[in-house]
PDB file of N, CA and C in Angstrom:
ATOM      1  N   UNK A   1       4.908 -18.012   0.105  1.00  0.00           N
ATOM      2  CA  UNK A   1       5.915 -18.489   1.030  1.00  0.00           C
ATOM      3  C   UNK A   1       5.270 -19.364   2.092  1.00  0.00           C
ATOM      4  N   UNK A   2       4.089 -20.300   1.690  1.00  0.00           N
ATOM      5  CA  UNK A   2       3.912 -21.539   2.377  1.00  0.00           C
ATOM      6  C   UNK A   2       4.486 -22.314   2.554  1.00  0.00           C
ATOM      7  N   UNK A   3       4.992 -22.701   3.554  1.00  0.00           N
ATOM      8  CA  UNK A   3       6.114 -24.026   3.423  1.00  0.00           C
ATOM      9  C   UNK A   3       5.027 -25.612   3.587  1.00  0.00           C
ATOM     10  N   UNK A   4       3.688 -25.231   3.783  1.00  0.00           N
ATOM     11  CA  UNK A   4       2.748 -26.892   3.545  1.00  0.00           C
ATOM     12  C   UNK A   4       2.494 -26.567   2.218  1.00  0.00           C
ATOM     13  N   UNK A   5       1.968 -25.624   1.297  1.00  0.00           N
ATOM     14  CA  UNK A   5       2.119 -25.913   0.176  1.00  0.00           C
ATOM     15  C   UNK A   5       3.365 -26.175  -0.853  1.00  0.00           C
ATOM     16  N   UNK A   6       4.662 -25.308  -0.694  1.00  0.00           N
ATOM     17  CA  UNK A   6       5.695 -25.913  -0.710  1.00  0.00           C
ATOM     18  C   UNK A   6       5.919 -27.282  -0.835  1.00  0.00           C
ATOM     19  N   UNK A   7       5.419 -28.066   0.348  1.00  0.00           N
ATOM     20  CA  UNK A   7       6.030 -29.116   0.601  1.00  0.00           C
ATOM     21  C   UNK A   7       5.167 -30.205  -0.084  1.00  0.00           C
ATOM     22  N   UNK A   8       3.872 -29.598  -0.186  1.00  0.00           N
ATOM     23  CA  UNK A   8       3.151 -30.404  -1.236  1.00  0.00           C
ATOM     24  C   UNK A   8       3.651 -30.011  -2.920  1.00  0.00           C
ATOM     25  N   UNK A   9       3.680 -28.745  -2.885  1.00  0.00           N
ATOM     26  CA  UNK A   9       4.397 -29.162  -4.372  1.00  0.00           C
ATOM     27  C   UNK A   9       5.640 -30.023  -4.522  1.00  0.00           C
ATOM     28  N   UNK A  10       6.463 -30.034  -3.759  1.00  0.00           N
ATOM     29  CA  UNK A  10       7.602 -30.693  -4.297  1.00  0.00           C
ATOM     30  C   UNK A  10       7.504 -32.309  -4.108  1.00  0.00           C
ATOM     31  N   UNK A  11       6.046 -32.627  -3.155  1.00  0.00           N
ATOM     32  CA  UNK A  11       6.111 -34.180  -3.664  1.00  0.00           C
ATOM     33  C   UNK A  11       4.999 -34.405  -5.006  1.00  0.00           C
ATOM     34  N   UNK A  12       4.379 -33.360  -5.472  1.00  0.00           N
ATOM     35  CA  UNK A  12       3.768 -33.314  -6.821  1.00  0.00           C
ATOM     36  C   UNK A  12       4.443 -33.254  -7.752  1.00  0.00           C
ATOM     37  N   UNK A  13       6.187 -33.003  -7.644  1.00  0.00           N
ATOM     38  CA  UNK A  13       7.041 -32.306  -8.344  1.00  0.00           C
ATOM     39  C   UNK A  13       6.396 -30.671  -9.440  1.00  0.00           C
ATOM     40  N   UNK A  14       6.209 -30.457  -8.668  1.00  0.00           N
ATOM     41  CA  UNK A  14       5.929 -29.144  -9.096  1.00  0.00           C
ATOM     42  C   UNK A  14       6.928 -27.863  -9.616  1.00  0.00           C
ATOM     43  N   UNK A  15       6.760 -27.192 -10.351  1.00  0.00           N
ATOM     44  CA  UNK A  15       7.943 -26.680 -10.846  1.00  0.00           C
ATOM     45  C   UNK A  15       7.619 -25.062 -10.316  1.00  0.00           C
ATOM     46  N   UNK A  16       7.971 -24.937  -9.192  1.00  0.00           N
ATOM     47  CA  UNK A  16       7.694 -23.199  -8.411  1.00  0.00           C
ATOM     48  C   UNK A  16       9.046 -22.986  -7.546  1.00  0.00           C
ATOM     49  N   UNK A  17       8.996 -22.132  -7.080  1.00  0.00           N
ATOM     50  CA  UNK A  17      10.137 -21.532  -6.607  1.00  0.00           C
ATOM     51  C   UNK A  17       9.492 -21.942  -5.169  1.00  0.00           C
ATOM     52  N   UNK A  18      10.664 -22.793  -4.478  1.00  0.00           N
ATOM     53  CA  UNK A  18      10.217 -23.384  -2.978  1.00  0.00           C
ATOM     54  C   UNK A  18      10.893 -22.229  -1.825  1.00  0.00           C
ATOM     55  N   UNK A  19      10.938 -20.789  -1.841  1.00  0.00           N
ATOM     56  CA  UNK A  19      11.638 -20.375  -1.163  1.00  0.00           C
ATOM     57  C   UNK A  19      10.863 -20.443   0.807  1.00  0.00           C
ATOM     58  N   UNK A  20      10.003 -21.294   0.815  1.00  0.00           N
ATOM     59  CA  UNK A  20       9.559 -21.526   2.175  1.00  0.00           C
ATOM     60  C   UNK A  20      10.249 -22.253   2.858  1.00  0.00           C
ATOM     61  N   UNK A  21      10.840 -23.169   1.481  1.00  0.00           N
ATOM     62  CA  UNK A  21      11.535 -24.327   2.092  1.00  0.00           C
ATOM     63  C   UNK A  21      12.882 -23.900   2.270  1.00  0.00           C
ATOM     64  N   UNK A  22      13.506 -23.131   1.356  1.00  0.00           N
ATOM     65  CA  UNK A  22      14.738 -22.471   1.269  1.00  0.00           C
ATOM     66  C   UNK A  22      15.183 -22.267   2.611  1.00  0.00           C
ATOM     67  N   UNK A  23      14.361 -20.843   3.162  1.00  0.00           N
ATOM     68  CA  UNK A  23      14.120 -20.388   4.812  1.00  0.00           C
ATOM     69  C   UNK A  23      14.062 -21.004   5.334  1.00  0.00           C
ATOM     70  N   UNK A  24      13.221 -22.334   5.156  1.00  0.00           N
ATOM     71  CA  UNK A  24      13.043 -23.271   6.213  1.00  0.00           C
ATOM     72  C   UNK A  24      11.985 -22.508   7.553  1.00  0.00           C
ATOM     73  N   UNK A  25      10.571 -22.119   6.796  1.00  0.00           N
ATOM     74  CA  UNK A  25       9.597 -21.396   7.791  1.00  0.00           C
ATOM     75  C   UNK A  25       8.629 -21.176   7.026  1.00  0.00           C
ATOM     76  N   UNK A  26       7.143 -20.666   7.551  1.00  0.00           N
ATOM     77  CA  UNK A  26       5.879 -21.094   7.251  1.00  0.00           C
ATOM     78  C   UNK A  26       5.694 -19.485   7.029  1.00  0.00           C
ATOM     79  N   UNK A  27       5.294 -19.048   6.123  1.00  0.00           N
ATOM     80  CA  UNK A  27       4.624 -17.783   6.210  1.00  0.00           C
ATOM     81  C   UNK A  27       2.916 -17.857   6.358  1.00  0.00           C
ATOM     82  N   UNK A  28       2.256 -17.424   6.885  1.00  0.00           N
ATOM     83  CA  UNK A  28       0.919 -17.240   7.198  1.00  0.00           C
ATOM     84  C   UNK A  28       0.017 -15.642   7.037  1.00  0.00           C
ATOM     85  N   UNK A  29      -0.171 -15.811   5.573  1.00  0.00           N
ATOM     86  CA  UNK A  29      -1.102 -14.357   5.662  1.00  0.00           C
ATOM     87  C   UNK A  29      -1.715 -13.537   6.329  1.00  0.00           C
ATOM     88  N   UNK A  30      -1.845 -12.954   6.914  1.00  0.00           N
ATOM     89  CA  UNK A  30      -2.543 -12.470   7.658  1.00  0.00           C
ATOM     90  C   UNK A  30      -3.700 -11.206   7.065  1.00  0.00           C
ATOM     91  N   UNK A  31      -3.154 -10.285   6.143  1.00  0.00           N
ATOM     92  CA  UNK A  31      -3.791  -9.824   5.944  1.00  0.00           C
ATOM     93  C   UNK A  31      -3.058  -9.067   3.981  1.00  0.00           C
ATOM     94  N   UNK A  32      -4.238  -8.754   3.550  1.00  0.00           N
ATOM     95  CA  UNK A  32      -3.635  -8.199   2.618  1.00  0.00           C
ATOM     96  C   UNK A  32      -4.074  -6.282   2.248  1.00  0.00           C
ATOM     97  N   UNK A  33      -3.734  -5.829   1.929  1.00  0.00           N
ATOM     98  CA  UNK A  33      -4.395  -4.357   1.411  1.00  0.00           C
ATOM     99  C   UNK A  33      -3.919  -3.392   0.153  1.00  0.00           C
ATOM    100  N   UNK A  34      -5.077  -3.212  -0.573  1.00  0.00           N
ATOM    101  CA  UNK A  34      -4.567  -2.632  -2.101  1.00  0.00           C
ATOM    102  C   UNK A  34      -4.687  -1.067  -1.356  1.00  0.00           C
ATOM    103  N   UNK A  35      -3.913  -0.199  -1.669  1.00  0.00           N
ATOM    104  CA  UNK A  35      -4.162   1.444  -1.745  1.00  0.00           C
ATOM    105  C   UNK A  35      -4.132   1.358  -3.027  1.00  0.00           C
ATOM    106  N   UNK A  36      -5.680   2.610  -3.858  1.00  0.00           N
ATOM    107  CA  UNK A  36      -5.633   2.288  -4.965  1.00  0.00           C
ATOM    108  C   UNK A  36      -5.086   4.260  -5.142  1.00  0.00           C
ATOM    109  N   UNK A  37      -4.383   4.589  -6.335  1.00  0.00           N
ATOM    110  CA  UNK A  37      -4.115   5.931  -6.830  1.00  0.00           C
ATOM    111  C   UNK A  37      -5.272   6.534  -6.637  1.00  0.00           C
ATOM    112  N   UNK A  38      -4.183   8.555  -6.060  1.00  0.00           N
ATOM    113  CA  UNK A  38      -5.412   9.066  -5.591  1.00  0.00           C
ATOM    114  C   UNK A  38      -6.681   9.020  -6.685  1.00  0.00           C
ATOM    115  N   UNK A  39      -6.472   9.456  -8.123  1.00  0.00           N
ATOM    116  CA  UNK A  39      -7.256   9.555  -9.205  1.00  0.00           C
ATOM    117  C   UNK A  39      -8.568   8.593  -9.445  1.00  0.00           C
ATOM    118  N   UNK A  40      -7.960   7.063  -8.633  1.00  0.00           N
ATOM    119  CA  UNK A  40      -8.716   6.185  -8.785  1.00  0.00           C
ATOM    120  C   UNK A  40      -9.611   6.345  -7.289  1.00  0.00           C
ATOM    121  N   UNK A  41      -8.826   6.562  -6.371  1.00  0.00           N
ATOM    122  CA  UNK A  41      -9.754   6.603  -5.248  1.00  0.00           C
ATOM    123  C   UNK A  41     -10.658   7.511  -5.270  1.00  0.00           C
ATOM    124  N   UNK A  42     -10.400   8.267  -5.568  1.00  0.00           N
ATOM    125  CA  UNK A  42     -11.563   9.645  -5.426  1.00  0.00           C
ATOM    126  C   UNK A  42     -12.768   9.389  -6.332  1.00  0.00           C
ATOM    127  N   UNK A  43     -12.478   8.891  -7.585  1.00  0.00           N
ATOM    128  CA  UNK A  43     -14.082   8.308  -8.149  1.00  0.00           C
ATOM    129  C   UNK A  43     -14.319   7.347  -7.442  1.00  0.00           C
ATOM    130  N   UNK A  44     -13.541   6.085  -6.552  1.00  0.00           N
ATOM    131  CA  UNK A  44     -14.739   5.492  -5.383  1.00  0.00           C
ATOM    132  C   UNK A  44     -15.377   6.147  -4.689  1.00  0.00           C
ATOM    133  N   UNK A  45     -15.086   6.985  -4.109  1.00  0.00           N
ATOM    134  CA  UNK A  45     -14.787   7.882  -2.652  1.00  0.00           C
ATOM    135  C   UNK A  45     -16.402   8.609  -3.436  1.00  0.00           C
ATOM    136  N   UNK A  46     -16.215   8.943  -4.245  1.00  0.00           N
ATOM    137  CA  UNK A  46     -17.227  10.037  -4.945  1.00  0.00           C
ATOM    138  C   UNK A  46     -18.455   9.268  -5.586  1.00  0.00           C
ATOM    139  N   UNK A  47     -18.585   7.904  -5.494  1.00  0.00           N
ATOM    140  CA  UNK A  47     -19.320   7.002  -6.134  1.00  0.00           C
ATOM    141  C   UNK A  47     -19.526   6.889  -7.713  1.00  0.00           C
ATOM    142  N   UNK A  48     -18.187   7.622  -8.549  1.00  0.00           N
ATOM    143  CA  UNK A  48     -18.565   7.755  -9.961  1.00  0.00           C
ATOM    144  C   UNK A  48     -17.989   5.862  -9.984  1.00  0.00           C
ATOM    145  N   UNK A  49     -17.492   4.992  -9.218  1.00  0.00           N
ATOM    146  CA  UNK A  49     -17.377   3.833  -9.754  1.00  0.00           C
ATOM    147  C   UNK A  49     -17.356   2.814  -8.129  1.00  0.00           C
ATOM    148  N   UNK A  50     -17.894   1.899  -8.803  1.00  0.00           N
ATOM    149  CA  UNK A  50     -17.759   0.941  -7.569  1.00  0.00           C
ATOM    150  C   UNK A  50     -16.639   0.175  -7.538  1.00  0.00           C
ATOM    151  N   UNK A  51     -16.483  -0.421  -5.891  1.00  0.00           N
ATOM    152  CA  UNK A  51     -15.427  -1.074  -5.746  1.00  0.00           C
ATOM    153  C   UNK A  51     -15.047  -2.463  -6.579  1.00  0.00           C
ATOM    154  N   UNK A  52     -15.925  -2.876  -6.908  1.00  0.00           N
ATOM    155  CA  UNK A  52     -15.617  -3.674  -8.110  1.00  0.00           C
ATOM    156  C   UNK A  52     -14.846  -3.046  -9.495  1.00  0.00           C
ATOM    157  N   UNK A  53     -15.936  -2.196  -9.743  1.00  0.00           N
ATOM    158  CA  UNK A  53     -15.449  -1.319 -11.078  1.00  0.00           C
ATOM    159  C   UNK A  53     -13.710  -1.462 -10.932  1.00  0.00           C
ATOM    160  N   UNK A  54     -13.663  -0.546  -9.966  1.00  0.00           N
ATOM    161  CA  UNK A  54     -12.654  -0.890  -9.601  1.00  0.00           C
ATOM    162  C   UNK A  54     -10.906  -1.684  -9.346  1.00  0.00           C
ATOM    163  N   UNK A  55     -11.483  -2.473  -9.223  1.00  0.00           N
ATOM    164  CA  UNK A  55     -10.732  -3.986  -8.980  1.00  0.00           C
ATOM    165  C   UNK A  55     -10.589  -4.595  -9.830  1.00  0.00           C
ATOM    166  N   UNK A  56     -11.830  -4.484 -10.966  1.00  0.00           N
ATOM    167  CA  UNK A  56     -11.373  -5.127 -12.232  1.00  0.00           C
ATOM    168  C   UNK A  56     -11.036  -3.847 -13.157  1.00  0.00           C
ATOM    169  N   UNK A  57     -10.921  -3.215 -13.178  1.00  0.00           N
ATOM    170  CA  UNK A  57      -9.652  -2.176 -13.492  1.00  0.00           C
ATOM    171  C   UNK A  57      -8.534  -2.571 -13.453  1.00  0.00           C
ATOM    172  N   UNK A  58      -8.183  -2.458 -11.991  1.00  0.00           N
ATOM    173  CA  UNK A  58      -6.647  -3.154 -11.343  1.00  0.00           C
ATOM    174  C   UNK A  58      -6.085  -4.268 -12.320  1.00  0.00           C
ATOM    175  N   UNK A  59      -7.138  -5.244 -12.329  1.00  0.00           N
ATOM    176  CA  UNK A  59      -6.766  -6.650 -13.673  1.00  0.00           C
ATOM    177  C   UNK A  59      -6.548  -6.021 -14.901  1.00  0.00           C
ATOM    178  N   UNK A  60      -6.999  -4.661 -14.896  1.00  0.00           N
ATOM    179  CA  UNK A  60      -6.568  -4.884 -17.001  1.00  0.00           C
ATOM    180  C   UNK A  60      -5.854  -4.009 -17.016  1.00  0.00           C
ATOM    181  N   UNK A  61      -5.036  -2.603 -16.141  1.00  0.00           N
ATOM    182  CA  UNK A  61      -4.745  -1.090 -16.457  1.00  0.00           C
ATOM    183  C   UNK A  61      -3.778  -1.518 -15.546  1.00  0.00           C
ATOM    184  N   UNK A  62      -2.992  -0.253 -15.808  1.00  0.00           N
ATOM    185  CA  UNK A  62      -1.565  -0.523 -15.261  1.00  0.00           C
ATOM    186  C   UNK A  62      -1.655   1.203 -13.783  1.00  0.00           C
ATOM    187  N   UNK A  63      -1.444   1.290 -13.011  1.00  0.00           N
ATOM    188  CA  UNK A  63      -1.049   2.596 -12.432  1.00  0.00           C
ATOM    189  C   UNK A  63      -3.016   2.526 -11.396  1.00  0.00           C
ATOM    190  N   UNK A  64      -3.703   1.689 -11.498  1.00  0.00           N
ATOM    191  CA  UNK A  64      -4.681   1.658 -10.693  1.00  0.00           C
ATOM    192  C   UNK A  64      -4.517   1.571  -8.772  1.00  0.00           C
ATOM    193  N   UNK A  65      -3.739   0.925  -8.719  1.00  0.00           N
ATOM    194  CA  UNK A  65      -3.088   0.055  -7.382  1.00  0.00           C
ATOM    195  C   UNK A  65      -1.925   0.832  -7.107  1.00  0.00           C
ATOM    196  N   UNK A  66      -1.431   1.748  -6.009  1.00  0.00           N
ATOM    197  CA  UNK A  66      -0.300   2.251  -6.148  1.00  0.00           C
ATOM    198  C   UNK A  66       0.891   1.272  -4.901  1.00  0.00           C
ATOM    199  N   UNK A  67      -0.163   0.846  -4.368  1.00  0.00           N
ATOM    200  CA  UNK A  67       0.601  -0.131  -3.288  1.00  0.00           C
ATOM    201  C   UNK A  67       0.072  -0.811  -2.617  1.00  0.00           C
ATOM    202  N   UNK A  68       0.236  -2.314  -2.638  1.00  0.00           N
ATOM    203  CA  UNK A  68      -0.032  -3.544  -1.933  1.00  0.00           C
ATOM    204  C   UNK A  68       0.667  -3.654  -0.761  1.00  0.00           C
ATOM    205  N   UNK A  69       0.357  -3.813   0.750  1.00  0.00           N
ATOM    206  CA  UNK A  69       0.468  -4.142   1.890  1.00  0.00           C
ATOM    207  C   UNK A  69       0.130  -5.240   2.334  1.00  0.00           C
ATOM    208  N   UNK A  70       1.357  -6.313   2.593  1.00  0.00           N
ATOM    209  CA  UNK A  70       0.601  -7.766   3.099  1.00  0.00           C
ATOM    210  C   UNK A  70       1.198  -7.629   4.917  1.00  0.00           C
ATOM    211  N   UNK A  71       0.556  -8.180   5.756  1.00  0.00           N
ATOM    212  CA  UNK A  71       1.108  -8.820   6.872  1.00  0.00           C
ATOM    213  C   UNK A  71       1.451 -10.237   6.764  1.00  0.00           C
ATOM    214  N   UNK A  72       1.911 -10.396   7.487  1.00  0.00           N
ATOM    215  CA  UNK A  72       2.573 -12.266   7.173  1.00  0.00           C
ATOM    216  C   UNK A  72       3.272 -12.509   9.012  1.00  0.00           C
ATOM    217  N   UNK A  73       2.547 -13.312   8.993  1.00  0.00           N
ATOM    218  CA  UNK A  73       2.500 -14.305  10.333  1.00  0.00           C
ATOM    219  C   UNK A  73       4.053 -15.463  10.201  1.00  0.00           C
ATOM    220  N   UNK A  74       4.922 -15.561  10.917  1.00  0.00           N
ATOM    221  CA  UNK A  74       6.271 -16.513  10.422  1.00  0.00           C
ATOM    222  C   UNK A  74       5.759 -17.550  11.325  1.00  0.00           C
ATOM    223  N   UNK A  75       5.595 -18.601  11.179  1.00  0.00           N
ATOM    224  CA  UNK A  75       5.174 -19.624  12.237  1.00  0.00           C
ATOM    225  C   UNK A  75       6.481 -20.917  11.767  1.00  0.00           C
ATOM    226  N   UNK A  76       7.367 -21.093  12.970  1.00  0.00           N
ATOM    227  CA  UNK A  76       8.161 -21.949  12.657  1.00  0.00           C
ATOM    228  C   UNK A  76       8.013 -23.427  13.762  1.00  0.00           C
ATOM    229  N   UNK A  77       6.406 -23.824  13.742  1.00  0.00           N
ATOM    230  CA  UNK A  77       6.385 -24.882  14.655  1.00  0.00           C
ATOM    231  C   UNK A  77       6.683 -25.800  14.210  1.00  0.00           C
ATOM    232  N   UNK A  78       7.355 -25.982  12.937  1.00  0.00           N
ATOM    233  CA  UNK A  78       7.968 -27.341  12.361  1.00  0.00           C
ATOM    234  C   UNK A  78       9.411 -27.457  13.018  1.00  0.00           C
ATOM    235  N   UNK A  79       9.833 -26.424  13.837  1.00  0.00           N
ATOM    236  CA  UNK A  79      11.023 -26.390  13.935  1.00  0.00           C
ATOM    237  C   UNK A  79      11.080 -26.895  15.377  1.00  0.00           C
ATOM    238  N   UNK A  80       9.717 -27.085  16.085  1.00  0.00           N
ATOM    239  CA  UNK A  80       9.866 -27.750  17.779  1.00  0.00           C
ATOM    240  C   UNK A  80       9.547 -26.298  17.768  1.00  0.00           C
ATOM    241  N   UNK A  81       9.856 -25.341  18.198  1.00  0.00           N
ATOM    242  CA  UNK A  81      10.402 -24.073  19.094  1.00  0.00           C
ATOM    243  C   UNK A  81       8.820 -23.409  19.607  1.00  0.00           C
ATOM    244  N   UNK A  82       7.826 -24.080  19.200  1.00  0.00           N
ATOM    245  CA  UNK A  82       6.639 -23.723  19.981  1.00  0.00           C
ATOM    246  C   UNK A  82       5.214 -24.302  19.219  1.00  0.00           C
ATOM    247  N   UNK A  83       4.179 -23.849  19.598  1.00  0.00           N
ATOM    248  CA  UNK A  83       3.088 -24.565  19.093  1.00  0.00           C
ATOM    249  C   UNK A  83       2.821 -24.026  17.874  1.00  0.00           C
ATOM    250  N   UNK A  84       1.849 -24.613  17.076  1.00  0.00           N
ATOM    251  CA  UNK A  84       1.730 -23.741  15.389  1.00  0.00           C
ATOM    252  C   UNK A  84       0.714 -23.085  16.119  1.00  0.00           C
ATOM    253  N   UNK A  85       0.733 -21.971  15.222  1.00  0.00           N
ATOM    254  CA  UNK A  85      -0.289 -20.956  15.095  1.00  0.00           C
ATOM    255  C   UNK A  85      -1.887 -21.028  15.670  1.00  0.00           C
ATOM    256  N   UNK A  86      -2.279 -20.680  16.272  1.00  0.00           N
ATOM    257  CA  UNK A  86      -3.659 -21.332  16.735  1.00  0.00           C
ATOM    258  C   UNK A  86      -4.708 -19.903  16.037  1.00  0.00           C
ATOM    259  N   UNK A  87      -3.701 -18.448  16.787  1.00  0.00           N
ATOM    260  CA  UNK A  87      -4.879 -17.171  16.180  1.00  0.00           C
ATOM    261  C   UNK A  87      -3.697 -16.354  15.992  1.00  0.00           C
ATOM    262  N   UNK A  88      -4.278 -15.000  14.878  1.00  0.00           N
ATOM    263  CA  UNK A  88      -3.408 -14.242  14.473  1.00  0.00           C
ATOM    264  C   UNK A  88      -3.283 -13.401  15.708  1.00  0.00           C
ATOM    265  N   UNK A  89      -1.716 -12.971  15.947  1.00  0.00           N
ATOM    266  CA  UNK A  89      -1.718 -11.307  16.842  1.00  0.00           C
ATOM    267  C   UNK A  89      -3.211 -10.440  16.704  1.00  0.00           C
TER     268      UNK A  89
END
């Protein structure tokens, strides 16, 4: 939900879903976070696998990751209503 990449795809004609532009607003990541299942955490936690091991798990197995947490920054300085983003909260 970038609305500068957005806006570069659609003069690339790019074929993605523009919902930045839809909103009409900039989303800005801020942060992301995997919680991985207890089963999986506890062999990190316990060192039977590393955080890699891990992660590329997540890429091939299904039930590794039990929940993704993003923050997202809305920055609407295209709209006038203040300056863009300079630092996150």
């Amino acid at each position: 939900m970038n609305r500068h990449k957005n806006l570069d795809w659609a003069e690339r004609n790019v074929n993605v879903t523009m919902l930045a532009l839809m909103l009409d607003i900039n989303f800005v990541m801020v942060s992301a976070l995997q919680r991985f299942d207890d089963a999986w955490r506890r062999k990190l936690e316990s060192g039977e696998l590393s955080l890699d091991q891990v992660r590329a798990a997540a890429g091939t197995q299904l039930g590794v990751v039990k929940e993704l947490e993003f923050v997202l920054c809305a920055d609407k300085s295209h709209l006038g209503l203040g300056d863009p983003i300079t630092e996150v909260p």
